[in-house]
C-alpha atoms as a PDB file:
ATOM      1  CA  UNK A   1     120.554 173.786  59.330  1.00  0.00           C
ATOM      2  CA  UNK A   2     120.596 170.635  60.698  1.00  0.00           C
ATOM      3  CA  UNK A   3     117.198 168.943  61.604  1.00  0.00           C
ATOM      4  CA  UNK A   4     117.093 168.045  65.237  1.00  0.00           C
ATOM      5  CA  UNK A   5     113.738 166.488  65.667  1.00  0.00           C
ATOM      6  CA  UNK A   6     112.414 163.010  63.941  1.00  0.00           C
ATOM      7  CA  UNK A   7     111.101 162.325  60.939  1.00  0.00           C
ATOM      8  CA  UNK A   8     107.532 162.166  62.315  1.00  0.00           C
ATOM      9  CA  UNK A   9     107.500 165.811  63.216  1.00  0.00           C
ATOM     10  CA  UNK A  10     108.430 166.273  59.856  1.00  0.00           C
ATOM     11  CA  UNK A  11     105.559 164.681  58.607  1.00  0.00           C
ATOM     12  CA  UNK A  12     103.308 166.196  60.964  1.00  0.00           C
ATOM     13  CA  UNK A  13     104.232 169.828  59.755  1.00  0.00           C
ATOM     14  CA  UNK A  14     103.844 168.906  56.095  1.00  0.00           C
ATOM     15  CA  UNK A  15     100.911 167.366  57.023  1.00  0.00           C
ATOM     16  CA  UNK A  16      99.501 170.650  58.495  1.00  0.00           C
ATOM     17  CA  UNK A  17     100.993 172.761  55.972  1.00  0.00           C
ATOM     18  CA  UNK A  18      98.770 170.705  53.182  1.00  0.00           C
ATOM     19  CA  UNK A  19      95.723 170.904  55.618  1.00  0.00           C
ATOM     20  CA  UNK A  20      96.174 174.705  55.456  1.00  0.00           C
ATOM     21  CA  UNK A  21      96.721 174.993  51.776  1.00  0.00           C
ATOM     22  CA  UNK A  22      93.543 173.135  51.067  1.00  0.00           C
ATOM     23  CA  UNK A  23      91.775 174.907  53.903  1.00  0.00           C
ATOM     24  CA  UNK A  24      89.965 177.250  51.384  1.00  0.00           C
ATOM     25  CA  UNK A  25      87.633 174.391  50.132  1.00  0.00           C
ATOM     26  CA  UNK A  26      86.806 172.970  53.451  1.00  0.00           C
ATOM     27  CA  UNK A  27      87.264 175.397  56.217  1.00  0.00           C
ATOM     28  CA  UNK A  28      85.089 178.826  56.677  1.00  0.00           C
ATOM     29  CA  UNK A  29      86.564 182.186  55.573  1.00  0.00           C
ATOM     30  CA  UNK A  30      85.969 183.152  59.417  1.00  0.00           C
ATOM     31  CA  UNK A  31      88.048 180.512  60.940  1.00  0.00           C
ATOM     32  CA  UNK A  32      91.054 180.716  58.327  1.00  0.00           C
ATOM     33  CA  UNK A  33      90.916 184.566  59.944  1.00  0.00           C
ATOM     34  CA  UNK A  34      90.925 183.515  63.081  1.00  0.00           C
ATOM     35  CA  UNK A  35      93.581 180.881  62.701  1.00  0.00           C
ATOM     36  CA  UNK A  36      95.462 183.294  60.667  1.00  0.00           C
ATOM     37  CA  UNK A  37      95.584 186.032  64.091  1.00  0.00           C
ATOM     38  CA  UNK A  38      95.753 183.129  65.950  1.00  0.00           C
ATOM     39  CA  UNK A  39      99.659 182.466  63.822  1.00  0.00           C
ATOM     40  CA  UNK A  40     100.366 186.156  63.928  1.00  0.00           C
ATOM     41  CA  UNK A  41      99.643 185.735  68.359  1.00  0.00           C
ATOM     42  CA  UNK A  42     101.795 182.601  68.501  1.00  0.00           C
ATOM     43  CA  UNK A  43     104.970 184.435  66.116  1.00  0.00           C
ATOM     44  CA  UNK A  44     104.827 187.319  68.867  1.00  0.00           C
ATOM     45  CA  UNK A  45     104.727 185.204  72.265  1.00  0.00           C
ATOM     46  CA  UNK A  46     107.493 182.781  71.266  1.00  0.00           C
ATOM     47  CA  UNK A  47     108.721 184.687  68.783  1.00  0.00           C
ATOM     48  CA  UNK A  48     108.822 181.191  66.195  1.00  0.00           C
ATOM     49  CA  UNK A  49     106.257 179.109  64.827  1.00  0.00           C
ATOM     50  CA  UNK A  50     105.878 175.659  67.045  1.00  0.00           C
ATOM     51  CA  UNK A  51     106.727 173.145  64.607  1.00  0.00           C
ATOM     52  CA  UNK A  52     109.587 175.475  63.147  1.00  0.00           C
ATOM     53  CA  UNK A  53     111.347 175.463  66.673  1.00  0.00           C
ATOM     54  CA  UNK A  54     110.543 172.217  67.400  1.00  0.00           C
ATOM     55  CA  UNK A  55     111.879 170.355  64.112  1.00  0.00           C
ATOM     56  CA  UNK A  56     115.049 172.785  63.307  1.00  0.00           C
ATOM     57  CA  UNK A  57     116.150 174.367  66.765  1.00  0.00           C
ATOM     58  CA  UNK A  58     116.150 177.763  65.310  1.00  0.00           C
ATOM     59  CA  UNK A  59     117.726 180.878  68.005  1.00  0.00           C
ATOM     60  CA  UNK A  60     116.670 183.360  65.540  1.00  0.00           C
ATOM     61  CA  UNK A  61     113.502 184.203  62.902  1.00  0.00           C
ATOM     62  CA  UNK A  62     114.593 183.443  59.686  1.00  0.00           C
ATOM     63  CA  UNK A  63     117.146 180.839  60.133  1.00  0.00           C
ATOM     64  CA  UNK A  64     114.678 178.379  58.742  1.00  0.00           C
ATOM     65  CA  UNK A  65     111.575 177.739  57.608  1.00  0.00           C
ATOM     66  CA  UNK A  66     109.771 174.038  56.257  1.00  0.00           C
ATOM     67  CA  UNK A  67     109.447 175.474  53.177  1.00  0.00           C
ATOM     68  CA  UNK A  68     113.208 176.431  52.953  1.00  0.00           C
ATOM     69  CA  UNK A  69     114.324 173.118  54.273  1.00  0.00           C
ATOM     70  CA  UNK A  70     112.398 171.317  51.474  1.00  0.00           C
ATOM     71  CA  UNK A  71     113.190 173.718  48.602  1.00  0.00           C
ATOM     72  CA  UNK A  72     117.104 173.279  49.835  1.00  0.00           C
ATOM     73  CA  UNK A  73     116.296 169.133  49.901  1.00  0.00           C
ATOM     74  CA  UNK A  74     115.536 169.023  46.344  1.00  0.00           C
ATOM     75  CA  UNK A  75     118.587 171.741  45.311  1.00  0.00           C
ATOM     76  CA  UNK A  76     116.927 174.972  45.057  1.00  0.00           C
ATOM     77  CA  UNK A  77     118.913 177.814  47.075  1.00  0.00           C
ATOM     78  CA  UNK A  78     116.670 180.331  48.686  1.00  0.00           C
ATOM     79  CA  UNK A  79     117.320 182.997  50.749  1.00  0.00           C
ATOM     80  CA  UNK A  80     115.485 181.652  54.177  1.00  0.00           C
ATOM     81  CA  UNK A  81     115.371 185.317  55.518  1.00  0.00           C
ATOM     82  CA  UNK A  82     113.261 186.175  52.786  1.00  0.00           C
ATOM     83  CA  UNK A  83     111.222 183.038  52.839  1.00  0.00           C
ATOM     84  CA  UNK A  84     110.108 183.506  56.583  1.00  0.00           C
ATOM     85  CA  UNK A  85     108.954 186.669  55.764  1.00  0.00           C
ATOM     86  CA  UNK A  86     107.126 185.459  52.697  1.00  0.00           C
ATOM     87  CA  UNK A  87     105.428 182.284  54.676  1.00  0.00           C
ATOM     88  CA  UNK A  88     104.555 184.764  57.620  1.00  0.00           C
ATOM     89  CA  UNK A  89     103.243 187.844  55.665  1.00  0.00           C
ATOM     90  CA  UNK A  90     102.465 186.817  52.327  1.00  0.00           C
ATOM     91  CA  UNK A  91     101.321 183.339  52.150  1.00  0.00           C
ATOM     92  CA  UNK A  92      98.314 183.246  54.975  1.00  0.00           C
ATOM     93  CA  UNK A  93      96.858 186.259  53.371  1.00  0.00           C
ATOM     94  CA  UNK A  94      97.077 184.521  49.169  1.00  0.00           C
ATOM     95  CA  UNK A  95      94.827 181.518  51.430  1.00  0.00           C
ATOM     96  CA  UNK A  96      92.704 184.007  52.996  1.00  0.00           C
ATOM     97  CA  UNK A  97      92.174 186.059  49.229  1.00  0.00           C
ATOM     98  CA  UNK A  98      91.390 182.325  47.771  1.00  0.00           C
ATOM     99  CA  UNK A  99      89.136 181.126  50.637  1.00  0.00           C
ATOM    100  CA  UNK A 100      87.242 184.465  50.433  1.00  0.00           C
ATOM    101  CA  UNK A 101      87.252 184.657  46.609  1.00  0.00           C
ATOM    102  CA  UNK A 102      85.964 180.555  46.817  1.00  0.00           C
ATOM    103  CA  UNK A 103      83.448 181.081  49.208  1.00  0.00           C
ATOM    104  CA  UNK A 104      82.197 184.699  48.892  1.00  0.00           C
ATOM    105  CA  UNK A 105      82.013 185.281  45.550  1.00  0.00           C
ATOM    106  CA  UNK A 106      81.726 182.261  43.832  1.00  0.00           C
ATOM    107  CA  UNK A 107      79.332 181.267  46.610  1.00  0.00           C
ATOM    108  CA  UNK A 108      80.937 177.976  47.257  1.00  0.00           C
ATOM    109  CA  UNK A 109      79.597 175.698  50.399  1.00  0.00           C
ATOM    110  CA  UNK A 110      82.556 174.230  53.158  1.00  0.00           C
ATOM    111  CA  UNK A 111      82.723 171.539  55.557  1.00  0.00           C
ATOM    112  CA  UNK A 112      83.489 173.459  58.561  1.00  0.00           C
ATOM    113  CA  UNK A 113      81.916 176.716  59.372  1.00  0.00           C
ATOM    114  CA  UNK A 114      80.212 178.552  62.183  1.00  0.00           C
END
């Protein structure tokens, strides 16, 4: 998969993908939940993630994902089908468990909350 967008983009997804992976300790459980329907709303109207479309002209779900094109950049083969699936279904809900394991039961305080 060839990237088709600039390097900025790039760095503008990875950027957002560490801003979601640390969103436990900053960001209320409620508004990870929110964000997290608000991802599952987006996948169903355009039927790709923004940044996905935008940086690697994908025509079909699967074809790539940020975390396959960086696994693939430092040599490790992965199967992208099953990596969409994993970054769509399995990865928002391991931040959701940690943010509401952080903040519920350990009684932790964030930044952002409503």
């Amino acid at each position: 998969m060839k990237v088709t967008n600039s390097k900025i983009s790039l760095f503008v997804q990875f950027i957002l993908i560490v801003l979601v992976w640390s969103s436990p300790f900053w960001l209320s459980w409620k508004l990870i939940l929110a964000g997290i329907f608000i991802y599952y709303l987006q996948l169903i109207v355009f039927k790709e993630d923004f940044f996905t479309k935008r940086n690697f002209n994908t025509k079909e779900r699967g074809e790539m994902t940020f975390y396959s094109f960086v696994l693939e950049k430092i040599g490790i083969g992965v199967d992208r089908k099953r990596m969409q699936l994993i970054s769509d279904y399995i990865f928002p809900w391991v931040i959701f468990a940690v943010t509401y394991y952080w903040q519920i039961f350990l009684g932790n305080l964030v930044w952002l909350s409503f």
